[in-house]
Protein backbone atom coordinates (compact mmCIF):
# COMPACT_ATOMS: atom_id res chain seq x y z
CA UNK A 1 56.86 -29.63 -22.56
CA UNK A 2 56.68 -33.31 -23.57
CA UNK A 3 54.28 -34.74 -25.77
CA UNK A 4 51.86 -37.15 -24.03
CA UNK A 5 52.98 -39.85 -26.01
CA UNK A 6 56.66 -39.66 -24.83
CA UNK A 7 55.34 -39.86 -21.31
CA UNK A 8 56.83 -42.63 -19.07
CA UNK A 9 53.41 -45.06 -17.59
CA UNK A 10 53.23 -46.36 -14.70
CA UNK A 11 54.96 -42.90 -13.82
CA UNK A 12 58.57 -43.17 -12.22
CA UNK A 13 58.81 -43.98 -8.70
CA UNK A 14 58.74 -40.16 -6.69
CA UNK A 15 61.76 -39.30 -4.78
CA UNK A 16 61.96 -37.60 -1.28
CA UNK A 17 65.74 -36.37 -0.83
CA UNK A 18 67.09 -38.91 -3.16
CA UNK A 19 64.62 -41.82 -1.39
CA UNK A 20 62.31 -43.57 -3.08
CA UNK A 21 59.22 -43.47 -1.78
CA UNK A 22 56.85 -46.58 -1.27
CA UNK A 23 53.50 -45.15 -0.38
CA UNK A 24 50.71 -43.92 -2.84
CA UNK A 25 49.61 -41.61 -0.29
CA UNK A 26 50.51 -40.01 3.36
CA UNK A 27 47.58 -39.81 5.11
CA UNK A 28 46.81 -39.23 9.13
CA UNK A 29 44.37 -42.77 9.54
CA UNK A 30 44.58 -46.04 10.61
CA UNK A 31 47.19 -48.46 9.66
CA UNK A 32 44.61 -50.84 7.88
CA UNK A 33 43.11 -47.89 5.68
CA UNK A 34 46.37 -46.15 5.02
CA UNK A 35 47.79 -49.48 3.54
CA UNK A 36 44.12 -49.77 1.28
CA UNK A 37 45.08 -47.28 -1.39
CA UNK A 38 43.95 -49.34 -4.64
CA UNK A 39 46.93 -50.55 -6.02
CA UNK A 40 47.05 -49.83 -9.93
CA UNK A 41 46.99 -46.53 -11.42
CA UNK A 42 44.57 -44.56 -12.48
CA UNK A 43 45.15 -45.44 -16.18
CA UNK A 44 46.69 -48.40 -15.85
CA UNK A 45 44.23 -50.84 -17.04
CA UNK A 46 44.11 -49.56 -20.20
CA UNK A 47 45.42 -50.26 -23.86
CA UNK A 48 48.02 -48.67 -25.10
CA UNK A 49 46.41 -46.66 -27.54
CA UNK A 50 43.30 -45.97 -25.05
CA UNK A 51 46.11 -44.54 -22.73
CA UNK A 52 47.60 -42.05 -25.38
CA UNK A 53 44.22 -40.75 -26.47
CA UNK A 54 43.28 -40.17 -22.55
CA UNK A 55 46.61 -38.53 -22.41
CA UNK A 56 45.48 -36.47 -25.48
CA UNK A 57 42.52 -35.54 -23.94
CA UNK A 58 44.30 -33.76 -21.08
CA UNK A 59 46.15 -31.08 -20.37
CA UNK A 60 49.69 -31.81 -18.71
CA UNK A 61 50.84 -29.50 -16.45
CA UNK A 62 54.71 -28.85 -15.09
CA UNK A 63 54.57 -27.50 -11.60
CA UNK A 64 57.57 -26.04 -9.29
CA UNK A 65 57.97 -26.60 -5.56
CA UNK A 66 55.11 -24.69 -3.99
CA UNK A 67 52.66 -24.02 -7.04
CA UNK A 68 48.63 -24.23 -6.39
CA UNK A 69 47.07 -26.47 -8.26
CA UNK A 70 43.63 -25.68 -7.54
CA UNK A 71 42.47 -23.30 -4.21
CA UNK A 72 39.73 -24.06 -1.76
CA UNK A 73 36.21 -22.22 -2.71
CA UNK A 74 36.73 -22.03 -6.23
CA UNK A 75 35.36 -23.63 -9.19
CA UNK A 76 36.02 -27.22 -9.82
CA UNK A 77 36.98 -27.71 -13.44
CA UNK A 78 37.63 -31.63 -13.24
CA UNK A 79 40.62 -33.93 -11.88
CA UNK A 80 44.52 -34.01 -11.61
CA UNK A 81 46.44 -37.11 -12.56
CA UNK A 82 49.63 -37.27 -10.52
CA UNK A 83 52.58 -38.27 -12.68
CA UNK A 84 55.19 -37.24 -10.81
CA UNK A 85 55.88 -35.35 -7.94
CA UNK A 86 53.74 -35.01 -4.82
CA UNK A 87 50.92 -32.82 -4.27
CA UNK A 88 49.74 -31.70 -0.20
CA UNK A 89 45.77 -31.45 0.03
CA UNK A 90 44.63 -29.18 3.21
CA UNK A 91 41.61 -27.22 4.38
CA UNK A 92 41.74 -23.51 5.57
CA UNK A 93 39.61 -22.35 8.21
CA UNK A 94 37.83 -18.91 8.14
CA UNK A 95 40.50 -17.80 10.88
CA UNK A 96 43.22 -19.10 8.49
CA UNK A 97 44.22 -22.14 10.53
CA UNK A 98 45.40 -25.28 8.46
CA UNK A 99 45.06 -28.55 8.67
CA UNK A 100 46.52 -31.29 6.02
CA UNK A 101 44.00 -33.66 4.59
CA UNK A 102 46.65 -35.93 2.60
CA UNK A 103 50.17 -35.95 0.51
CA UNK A 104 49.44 -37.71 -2.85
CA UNK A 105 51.95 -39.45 -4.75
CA UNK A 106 51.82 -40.22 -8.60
CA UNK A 107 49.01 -42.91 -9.82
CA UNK A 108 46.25 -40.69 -7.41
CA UNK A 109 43.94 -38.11 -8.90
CA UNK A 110 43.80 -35.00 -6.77
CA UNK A 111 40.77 -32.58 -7.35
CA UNK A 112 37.37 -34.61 -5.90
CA UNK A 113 35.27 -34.85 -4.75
CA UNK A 114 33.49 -33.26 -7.83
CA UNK A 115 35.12 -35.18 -10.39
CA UNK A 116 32.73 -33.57 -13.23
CA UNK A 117 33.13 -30.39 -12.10
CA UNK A 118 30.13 -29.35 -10.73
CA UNK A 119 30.46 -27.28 -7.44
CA UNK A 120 33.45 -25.87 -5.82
CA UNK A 121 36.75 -27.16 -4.47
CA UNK A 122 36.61 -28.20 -0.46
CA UNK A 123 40.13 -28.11 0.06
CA UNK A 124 43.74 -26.39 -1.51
CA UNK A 125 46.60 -28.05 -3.54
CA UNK A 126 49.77 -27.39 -3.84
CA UNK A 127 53.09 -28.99 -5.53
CA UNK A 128 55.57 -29.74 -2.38
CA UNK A 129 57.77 -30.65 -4.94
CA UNK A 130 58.70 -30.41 -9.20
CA UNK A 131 56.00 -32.27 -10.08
CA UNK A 132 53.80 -33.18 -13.37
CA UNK A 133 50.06 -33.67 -13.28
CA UNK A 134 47.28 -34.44 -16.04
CA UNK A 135 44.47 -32.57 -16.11
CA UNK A 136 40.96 -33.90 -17.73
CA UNK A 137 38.31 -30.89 -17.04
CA UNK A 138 35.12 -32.17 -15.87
CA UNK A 139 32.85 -32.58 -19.33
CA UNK A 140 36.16 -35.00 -21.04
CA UNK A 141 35.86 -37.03 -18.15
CA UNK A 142 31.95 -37.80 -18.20
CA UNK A 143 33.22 -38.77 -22.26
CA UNK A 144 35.93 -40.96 -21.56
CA UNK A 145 34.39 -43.06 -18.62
CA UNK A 146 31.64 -43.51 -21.01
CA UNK A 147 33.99 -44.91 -23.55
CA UNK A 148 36.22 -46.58 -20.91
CA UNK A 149 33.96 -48.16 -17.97
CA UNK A 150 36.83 -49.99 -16.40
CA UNK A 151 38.16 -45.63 -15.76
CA UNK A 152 34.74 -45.35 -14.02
CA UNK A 153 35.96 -48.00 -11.66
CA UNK A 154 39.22 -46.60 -10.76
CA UNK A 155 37.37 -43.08 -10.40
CA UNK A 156 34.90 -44.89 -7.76
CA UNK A 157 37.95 -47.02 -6.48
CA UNK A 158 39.97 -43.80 -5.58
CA UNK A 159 36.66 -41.78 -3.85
CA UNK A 160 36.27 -44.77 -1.62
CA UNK A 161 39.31 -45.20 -0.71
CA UNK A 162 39.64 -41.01 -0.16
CA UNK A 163 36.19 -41.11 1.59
CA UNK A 164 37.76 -43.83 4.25
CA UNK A 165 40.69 -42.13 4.41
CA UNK A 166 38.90 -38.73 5.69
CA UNK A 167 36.11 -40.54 7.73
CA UNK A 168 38.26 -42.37 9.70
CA UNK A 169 40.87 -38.73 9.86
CA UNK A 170 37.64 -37.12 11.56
CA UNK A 171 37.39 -39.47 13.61
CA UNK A 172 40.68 -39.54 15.22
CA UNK A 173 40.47 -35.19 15.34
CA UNK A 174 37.46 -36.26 17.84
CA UNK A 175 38.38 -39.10 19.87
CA UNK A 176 42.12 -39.04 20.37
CA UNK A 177 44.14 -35.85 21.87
CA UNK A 178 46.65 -34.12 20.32
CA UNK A 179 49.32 -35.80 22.21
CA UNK A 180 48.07 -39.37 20.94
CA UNK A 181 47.66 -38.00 17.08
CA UNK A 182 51.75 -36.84 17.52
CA UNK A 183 52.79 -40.15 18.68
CA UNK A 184 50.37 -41.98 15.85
CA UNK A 185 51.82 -39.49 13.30
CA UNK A 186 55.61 -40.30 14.69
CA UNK A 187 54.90 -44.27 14.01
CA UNK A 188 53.00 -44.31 10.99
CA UNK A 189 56.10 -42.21 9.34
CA UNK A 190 58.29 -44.79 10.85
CA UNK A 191 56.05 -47.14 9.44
CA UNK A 192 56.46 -45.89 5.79
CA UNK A 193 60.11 -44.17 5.91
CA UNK A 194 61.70 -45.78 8.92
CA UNK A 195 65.36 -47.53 9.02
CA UNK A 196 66.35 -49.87 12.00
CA UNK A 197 69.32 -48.96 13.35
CA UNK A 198 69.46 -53.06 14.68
CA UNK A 199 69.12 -51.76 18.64
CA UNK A 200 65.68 -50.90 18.14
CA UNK A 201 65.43 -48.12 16.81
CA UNK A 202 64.44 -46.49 14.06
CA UNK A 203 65.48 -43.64 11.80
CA UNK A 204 62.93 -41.72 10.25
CA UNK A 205 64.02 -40.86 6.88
CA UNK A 206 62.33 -38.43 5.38
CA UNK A 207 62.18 -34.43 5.71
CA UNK A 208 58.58 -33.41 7.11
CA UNK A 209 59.17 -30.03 9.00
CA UNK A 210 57.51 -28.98 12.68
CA UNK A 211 55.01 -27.10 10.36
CA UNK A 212 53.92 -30.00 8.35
CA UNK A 213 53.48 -32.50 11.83
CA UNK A 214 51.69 -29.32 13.25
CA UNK A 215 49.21 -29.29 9.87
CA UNK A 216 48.59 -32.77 10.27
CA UNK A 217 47.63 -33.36 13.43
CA UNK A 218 45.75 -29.90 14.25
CA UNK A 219 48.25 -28.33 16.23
CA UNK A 220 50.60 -24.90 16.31
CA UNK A 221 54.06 -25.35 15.44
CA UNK A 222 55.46 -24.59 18.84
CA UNK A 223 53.01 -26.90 20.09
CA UNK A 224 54.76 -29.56 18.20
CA UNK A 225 58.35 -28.65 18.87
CA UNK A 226 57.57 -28.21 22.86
CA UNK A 227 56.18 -31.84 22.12
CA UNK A 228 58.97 -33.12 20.71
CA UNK A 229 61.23 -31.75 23.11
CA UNK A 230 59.62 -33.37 25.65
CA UNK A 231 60.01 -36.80 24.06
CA UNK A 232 63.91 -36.29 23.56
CA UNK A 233 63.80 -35.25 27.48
CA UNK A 234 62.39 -38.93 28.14
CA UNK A 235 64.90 -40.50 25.63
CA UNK A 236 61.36 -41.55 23.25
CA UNK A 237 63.21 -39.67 20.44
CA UNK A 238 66.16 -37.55 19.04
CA UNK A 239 65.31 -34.53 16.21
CA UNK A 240 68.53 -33.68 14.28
CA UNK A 241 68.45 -31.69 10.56
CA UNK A 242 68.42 -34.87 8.36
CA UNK A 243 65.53 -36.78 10.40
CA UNK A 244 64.18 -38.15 13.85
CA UNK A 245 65.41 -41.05 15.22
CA UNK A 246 63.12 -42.94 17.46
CA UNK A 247 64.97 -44.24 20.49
CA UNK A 248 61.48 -46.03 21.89
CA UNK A 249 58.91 -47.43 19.16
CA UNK A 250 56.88 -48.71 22.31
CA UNK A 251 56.26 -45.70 24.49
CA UNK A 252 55.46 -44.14 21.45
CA UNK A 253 53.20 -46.91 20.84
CA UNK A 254 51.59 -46.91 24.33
CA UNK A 255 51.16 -42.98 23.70
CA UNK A 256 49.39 -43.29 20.84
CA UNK A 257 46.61 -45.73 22.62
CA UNK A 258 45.90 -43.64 25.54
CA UNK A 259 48.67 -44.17 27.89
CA UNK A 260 50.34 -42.24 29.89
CA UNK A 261 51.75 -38.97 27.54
């Protein structure tokens, strides 16, 4: 395991199937709070020698594709720094039902909303990929942000911007049908992984299975495939293994807004 001092900051760039990626977060909300993540990372507004003795203050952890990093229900014990890698926050139901709250990429602390550690984790975590977190346990964070006000900021910074991000994900479960969520889901990873083809269209370049559309916008995997079947059947889209190519941004677009699905 490296020593925190060797570690790279501002953390490399994650990769997606050999793609960069250039989001901070993946999130199922409006364009205008999706592209409000705050913009520096968590430590970067520190010295260099108030970075390395944050860094020796935590615990860094090496995770493989699929690890939990902390499970719904049980003890909060403080926050994750994302260095690397890319971490999938989702709630269970009682009946076992999933939905997917967020995919963070590096500079975001995962963990909240008790950043001390004082209750119990509302949602899961889990590594989608190798990835490399930080952890600082609840106490060593009420230290440091009293040594280091301008962390305190970037801890408030990131709950506000992760409170928006869920409010406004509520309110689209409530007001818009599933339908309209699939279509907003379609163009918003267009939005952030899309290549146009020049005619158009666009290439969605990035590997998100049936599953994970189904987790984010509350629906069954066969719900989502039948979906996107019938999109391909009005020439909207085309699924192959390496992607989904959208054929018609603006159906999708009048979809998403309540027309005619």
């Amino acid at each position: 395991m490296p020593s925190a001092s060797m570690a790279a900051w501002p953390p490399p760039v994650s990769r997606d199937a050999g793609h960069p990626l250039p989001v901070e977060a993946l999130l199922l909300s409006d364009g205008e709070t999706s592209n409000a993540a705050p913009a520096r990372f968590l430590l970067q507004d520190l010295s260099e020698p108030e970075r390395l003795y944050v860094e020796r203050r935590a615990t860094r952890r090496v995770l493989n594709k699929g690890a939990t990093l902390f499970n719904q229900g049980v003890q909060n014990n403080g926050i994750y720094l994302i260095e690397s890698g890319r971490v999938r926050v989702f709630y269970t139901s009682p009946a076992g039902r999933e939905v997917t709250l967020a995919y963070w990429y590096p500079g975001n602390f995962v963990g909240g909303p008790e950043v001390f550690g004082t209750g119990i984790h509302l949602w899961s975590g889990v590594a989608t990929c190798s990835s490399s977190v930080l952890h600082i346990n609840g106490q060593t964070l009420k230290d440091l942000i009293s040594q280091f006000p301008v962390l305190a900021i970037r801890i408030i910074e990131g709950l506000t911007f992760k409170g928006r991000c869920y409010s406004t994900m509520a309110q689209m479960l409530g007001t818009r049908s599933i339908t309209e969520r699939l279509a907003h889901l379609l163009l918003h990873l267009a939005d952030l992984y899309g290549i146009e083809n020049g005619d158009g269209s666009i290439t969605i370049d990035a590997n998100f299975t049936h599953a994970d559309m189904a987790h984010f916008v509350g629906a069954t995997r066969q719900w989502v495939t039948i979906s996107l079947r019938r999109f391909a059947q009005r020439n909207i889209l085309q699924t192959h293994r390496s992607g989904i190519l959208i054929r018609r941004p603006d159906l999708l677009a009048s979809i998403r807004d309540g027309g005619e699905a």
